[in-house]
C-alpha atoms as a PDB file:
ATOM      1  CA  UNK A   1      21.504   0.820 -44.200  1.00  0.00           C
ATOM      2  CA  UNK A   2      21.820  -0.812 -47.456  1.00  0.00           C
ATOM      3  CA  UNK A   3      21.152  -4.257 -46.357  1.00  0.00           C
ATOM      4  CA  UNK A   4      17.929  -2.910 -44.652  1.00  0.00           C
ATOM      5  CA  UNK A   5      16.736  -1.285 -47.366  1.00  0.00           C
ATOM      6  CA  UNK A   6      17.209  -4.793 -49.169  1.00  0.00           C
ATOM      7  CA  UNK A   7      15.599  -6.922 -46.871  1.00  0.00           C
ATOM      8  CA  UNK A   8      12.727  -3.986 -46.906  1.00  0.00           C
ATOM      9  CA  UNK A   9      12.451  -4.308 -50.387  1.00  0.00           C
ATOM     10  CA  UNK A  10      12.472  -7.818 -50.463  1.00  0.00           C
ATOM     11  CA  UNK A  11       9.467  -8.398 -48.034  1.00  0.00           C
ATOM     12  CA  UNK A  12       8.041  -5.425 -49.901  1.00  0.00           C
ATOM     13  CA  UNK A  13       8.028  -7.860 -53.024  1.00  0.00           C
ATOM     14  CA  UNK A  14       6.713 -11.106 -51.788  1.00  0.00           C
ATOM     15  CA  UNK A  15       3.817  -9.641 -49.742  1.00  0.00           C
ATOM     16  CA  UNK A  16       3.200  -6.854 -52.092  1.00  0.00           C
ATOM     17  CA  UNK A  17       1.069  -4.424 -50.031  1.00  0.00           C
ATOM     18  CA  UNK A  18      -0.304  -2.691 -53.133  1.00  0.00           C
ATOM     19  CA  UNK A  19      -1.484  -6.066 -54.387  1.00  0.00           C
ATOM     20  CA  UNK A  20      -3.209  -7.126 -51.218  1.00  0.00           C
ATOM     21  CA  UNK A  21      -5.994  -3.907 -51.606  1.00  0.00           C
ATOM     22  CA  UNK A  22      -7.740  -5.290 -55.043  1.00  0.00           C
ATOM     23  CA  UNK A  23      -8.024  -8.501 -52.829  1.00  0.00           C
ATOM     24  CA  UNK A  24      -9.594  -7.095 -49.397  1.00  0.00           C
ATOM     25  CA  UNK A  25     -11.787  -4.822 -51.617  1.00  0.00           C
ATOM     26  CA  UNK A  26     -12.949  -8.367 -53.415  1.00  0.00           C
ATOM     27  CA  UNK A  27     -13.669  -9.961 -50.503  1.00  0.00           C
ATOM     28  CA  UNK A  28     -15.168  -7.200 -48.138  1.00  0.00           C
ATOM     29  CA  UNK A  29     -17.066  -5.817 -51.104  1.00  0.00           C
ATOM     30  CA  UNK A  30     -20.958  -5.290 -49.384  1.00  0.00           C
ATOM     31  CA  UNK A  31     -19.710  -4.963 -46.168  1.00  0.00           C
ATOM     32  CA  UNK A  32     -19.750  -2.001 -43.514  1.00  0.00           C
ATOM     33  CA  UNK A  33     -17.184  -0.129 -42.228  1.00  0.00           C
ATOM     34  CA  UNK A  34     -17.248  -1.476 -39.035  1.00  0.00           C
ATOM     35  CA  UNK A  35     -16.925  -5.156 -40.127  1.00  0.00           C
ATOM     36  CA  UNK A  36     -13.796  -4.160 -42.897  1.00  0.00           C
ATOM     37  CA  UNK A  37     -11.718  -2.377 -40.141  1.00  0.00           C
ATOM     38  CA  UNK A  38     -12.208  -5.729 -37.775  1.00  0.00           C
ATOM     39  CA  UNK A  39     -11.138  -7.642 -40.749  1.00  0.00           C
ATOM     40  CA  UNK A  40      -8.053  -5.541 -41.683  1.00  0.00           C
ATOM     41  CA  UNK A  41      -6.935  -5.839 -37.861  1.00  0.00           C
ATOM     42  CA  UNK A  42      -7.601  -9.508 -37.808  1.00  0.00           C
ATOM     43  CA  UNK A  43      -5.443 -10.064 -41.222  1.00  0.00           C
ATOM     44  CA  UNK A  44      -2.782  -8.150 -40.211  1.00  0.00           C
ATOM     45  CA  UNK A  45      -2.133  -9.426 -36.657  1.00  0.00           C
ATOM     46  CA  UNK A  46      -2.986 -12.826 -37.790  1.00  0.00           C
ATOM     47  CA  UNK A  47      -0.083 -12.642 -41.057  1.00  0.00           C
ATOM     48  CA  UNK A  48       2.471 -10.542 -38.649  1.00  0.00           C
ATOM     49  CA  UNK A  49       2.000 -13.991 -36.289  1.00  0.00           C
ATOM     50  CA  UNK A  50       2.473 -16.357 -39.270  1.00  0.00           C
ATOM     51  CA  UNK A  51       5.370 -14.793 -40.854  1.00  0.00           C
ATOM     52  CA  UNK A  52       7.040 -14.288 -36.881  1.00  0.00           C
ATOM     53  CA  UNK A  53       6.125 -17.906 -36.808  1.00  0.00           C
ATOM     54  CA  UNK A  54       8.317 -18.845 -39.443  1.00  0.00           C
ATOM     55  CA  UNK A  55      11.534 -16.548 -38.143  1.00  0.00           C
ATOM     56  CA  UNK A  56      11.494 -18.401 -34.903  1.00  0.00           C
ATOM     57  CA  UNK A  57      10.358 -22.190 -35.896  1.00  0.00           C
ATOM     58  CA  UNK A  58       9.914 -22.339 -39.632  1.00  0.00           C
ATOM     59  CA  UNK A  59      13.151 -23.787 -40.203  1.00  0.00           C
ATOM     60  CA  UNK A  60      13.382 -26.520 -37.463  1.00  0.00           C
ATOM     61  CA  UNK A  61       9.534 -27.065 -38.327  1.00  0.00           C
ATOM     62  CA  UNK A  62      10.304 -28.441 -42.275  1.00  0.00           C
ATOM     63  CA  UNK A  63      13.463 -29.839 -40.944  1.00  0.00           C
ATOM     64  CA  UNK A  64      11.766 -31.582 -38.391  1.00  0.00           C
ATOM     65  CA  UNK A  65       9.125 -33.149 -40.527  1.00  0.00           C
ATOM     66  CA  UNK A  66      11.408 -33.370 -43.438  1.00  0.00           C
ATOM     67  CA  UNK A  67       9.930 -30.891 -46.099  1.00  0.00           C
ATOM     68  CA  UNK A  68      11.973 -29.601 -48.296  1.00  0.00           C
ATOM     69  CA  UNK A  69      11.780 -25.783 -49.108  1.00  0.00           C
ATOM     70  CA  UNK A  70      10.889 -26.326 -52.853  1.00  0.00           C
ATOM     71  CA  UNK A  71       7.975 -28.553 -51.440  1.00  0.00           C
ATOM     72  CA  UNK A  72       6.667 -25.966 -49.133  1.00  0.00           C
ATOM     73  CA  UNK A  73       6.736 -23.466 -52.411  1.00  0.00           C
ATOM     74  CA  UNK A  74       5.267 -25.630 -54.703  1.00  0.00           C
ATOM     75  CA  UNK A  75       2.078 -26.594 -51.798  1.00  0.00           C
ATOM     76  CA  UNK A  76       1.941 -23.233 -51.258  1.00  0.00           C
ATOM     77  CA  UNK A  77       2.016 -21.796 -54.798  1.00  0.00           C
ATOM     78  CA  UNK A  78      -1.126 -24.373 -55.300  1.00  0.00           C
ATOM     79  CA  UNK A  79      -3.415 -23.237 -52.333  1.00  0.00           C
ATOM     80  CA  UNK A  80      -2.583 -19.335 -54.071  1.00  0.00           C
ATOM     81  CA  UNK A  81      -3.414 -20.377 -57.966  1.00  0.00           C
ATOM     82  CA  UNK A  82      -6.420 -22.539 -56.588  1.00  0.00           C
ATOM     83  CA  UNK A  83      -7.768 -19.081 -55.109  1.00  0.00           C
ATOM     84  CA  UNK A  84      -6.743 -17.279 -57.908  1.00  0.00           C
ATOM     85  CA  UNK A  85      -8.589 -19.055 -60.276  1.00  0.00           C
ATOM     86  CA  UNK A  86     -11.998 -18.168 -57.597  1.00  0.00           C
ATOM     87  CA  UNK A  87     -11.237 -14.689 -58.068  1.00  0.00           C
ATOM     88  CA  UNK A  88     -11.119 -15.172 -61.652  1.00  0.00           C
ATOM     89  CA  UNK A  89     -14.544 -17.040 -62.186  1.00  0.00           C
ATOM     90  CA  UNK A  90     -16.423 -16.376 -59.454  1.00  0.00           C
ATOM     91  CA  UNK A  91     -17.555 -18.076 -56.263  1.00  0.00           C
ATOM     92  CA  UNK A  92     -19.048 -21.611 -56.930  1.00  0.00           C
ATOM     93  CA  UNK A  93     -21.903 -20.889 -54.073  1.00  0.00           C
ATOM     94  CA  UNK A  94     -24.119 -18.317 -54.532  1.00  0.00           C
ATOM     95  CA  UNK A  95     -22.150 -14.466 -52.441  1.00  0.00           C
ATOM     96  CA  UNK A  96     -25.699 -14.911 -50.317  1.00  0.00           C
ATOM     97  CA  UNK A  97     -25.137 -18.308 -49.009  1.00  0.00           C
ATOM     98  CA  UNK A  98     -21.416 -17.477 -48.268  1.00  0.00           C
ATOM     99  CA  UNK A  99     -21.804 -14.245 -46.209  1.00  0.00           C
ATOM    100  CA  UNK A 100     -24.211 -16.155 -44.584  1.00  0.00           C
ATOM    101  CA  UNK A 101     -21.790 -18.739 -42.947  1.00  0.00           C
ATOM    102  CA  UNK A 102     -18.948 -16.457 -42.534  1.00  0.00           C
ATOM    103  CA  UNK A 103     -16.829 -13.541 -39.767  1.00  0.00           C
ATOM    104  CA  UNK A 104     -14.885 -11.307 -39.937  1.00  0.00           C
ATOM    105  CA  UNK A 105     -12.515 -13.579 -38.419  1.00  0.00           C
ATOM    106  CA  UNK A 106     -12.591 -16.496 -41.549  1.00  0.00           C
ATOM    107  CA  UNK A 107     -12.602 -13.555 -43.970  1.00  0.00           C
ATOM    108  CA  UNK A 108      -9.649 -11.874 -42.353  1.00  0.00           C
ATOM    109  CA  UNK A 109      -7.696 -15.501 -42.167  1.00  0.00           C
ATOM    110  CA  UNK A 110      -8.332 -16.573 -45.789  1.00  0.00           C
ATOM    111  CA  UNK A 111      -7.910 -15.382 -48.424  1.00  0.00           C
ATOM    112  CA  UNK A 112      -5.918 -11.926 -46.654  1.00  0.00           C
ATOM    113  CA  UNK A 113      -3.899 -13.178 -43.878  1.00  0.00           C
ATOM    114  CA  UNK A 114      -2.980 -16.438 -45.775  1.00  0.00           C
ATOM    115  CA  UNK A 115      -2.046 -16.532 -48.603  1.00  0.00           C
ATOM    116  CA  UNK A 116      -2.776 -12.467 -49.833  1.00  0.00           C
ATOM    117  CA  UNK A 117      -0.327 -10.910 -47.259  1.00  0.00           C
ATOM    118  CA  UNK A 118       1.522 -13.681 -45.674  1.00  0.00           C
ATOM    119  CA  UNK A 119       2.201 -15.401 -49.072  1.00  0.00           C
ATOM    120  CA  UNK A 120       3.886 -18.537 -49.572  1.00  0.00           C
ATOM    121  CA  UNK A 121       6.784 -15.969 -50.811  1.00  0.00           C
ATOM    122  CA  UNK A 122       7.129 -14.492 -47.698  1.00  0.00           C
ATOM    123  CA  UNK A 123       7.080 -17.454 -45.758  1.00  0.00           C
ATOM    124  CA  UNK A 124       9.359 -18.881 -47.593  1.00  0.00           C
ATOM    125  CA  UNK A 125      11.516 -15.669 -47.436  1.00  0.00           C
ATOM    126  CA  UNK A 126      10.899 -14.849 -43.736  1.00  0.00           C
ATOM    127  CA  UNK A 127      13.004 -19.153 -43.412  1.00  0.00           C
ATOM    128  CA  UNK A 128      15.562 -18.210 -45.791  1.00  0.00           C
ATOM    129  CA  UNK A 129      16.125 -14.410 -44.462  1.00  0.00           C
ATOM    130  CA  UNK A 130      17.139 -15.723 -41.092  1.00  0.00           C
ATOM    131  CA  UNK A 131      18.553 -19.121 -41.226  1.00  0.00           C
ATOM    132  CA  UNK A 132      20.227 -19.917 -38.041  1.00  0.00           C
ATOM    133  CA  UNK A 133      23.242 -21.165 -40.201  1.00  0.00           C
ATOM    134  CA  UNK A 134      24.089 -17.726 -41.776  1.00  0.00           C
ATOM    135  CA  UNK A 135      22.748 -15.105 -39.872  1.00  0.00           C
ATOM    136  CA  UNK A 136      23.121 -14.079 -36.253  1.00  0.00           C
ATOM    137  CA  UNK A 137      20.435 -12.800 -33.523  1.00  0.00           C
ATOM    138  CA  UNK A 138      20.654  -9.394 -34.177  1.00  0.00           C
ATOM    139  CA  UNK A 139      20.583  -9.913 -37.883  1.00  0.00           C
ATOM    140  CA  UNK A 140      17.422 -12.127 -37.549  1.00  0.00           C
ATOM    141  CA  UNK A 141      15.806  -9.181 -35.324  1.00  0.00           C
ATOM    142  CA  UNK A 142      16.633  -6.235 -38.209  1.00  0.00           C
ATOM    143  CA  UNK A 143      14.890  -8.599 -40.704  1.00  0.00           C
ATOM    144  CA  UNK A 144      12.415  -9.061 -38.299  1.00  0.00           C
ATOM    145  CA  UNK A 145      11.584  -5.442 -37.690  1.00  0.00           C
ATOM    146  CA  UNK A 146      11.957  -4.424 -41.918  1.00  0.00           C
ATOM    147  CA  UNK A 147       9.239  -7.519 -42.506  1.00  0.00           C
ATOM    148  CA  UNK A 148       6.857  -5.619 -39.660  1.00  0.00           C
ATOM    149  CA  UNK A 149       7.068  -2.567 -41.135  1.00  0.00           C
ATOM    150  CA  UNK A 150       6.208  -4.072 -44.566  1.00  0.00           C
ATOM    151  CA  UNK A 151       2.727  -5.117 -42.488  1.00  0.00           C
ATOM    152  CA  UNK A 152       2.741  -1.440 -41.237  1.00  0.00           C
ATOM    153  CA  UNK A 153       2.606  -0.537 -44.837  1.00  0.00           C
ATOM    154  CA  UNK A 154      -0.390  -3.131 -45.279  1.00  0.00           C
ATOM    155  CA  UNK A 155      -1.920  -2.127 -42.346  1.00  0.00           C
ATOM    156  CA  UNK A 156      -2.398   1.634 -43.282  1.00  0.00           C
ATOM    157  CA  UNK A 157      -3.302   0.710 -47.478  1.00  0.00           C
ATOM    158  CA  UNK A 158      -6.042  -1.849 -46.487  1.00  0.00           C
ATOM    159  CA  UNK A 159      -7.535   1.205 -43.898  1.00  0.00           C
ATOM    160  CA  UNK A 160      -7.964   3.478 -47.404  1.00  0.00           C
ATOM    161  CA  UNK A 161      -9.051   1.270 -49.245  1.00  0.00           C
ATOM    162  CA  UNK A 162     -12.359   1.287 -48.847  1.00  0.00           C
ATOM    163  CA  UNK A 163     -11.984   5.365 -49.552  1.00  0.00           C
ATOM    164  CA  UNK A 164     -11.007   3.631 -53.146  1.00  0.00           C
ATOM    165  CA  UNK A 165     -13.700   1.602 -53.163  1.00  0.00           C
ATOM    166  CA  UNK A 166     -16.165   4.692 -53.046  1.00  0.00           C
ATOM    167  CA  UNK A 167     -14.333   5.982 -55.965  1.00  0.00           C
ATOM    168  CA  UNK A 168     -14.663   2.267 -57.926  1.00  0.00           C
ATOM    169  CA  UNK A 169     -17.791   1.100 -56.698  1.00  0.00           C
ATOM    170  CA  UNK A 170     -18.753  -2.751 -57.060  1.00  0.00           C
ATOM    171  CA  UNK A 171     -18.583  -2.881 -60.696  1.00  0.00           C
ATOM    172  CA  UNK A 172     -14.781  -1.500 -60.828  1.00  0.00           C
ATOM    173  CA  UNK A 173     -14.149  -3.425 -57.475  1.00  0.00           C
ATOM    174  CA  UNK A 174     -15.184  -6.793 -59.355  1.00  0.00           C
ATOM    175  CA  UNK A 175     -12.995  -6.072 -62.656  1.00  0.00           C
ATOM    176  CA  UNK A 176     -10.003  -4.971 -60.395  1.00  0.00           C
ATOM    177  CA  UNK A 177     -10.461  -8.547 -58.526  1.00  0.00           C
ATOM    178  CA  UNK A 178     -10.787 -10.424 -62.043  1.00  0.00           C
ATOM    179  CA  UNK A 179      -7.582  -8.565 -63.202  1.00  0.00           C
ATOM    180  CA  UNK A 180      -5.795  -9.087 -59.628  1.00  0.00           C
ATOM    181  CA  UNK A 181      -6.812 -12.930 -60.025  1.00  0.00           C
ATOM    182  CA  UNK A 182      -4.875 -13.536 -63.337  1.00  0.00           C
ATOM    183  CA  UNK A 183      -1.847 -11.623 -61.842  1.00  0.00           C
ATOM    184  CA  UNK A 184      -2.109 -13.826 -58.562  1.00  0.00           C
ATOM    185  CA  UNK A 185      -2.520 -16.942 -60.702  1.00  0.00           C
ATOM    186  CA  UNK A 186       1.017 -16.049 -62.778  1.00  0.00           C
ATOM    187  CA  UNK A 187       2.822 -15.887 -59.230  1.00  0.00           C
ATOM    188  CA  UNK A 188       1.094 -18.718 -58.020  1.00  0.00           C
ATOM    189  CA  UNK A 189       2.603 -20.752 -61.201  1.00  0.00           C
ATOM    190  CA  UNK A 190       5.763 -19.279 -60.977  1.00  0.00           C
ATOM    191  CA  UNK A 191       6.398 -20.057 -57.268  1.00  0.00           C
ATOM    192  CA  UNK A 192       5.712 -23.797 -58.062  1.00  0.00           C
ATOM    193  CA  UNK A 193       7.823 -23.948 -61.230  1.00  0.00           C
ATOM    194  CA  UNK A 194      10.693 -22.434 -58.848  1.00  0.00           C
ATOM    195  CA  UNK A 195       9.900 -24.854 -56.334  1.00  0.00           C
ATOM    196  CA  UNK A 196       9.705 -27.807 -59.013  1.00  0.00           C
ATOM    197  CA  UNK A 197      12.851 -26.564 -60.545  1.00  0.00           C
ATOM    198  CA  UNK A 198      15.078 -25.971 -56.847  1.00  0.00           C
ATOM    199  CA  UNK A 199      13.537 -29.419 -55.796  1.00  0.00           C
ATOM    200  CA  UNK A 200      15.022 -31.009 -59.065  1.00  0.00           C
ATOM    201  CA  UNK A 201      18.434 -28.906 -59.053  1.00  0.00           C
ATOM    202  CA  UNK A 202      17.600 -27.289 -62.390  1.00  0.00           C
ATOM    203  CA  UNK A 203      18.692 -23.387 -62.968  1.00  0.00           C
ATOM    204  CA  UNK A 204      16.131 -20.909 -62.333  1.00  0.00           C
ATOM    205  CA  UNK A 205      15.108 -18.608 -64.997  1.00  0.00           C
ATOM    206  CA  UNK A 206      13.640 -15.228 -64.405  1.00  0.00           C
END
């Protein structure tokens, strides 16, 4: 039980559930309720088939092609701080001309399937978490089963949040996304200084 409730906490940490609502009210803000519960769906399933993704194949996939972990971090932590910084300063095309273009299927895929809830963190953590090497079958499916019910969590947050939303309204939903942009942007910099400093052997500081 106490290795569950680590691994739970763990996947609690890198896709950070509570962390992922400031985002999908950002990026749904103006929408209907109709079109927010397709995208919450839609993110959900689509992150819960990433992260299964990389339980199964992730390993043999960077092996395969020769990517090292701390390579995969530091790409990843880029793509995050890169959004980040949007959420900090605004879109660069006017919200009009975007909602024009796009579903609730390319909102639901980026920014909240990848990278809000399946972060390069958890990625990275659903690899190491069940390396072949180390852990067995059975092992791989308890991990598997504590990192769905981390999505459960998700799943249920991102269905009230638009009850918080009410309670915020657009002007509160933009300064929450603003604030939630400079917090993304710090773990978007620290995942590629860890991935810098495992890729050069250098000791990790916390």
């Amino acid at each position: 039980m106490h290795e569950l409730l680590a691994i739970f906490i763990f996947f609690f940490a890198v896709i950070d559930p509570i962390g992922t609502v400031p985002v999908f009210i950002a990026v749904t803000r103006g929408d209907d309720e109709k079109f927010k519960r397709k995208v919450v769906f839609k993110a959900v399933g689509v992150s819960a088939l990433v992260l299964l993704f990389f339980v199964v194949a992730g390993e043999q996939l960077l092996n395969a092609i020769a990517i090292p972990l701390s390579a995969f971090q530091i790409a990843g932590g880029i793509v995050l701080l890169i959004f980040a910084l949007s959420m900090i300063f605004g879109e660069s095309k006017p919200e009009t001309e975007i909602k024009s273009v796009r579903d609730s299927t390319e909102t639901a895929i980026f920014p909240l399937a990848i990278p809000s809830i399946a972060s390069p963190g958890a990625m990275l953590g659903a690899v190491l978490m069940t390396r072949n090497e180390e852990y067995t079958w059975v092992e791989q499916l308890m991990t598997s089963s504590m990192m769905l019910a981390v999505l459960a969590i998700v799943l249920v947050l991102l269905l009230m949040a638009t009850h918080v939303h009410k309670l915020i309204g657009d002007s509160g939903a933009s300064i929450v996304s603003r604030i939630m942009g400079l917090i993304l942007s710090s773990v978007a910099v620290t995942n590629i200084l860890n991935g810098i400093a495992h890729y050069f052997g250098l000791q990790v500081f916390s």
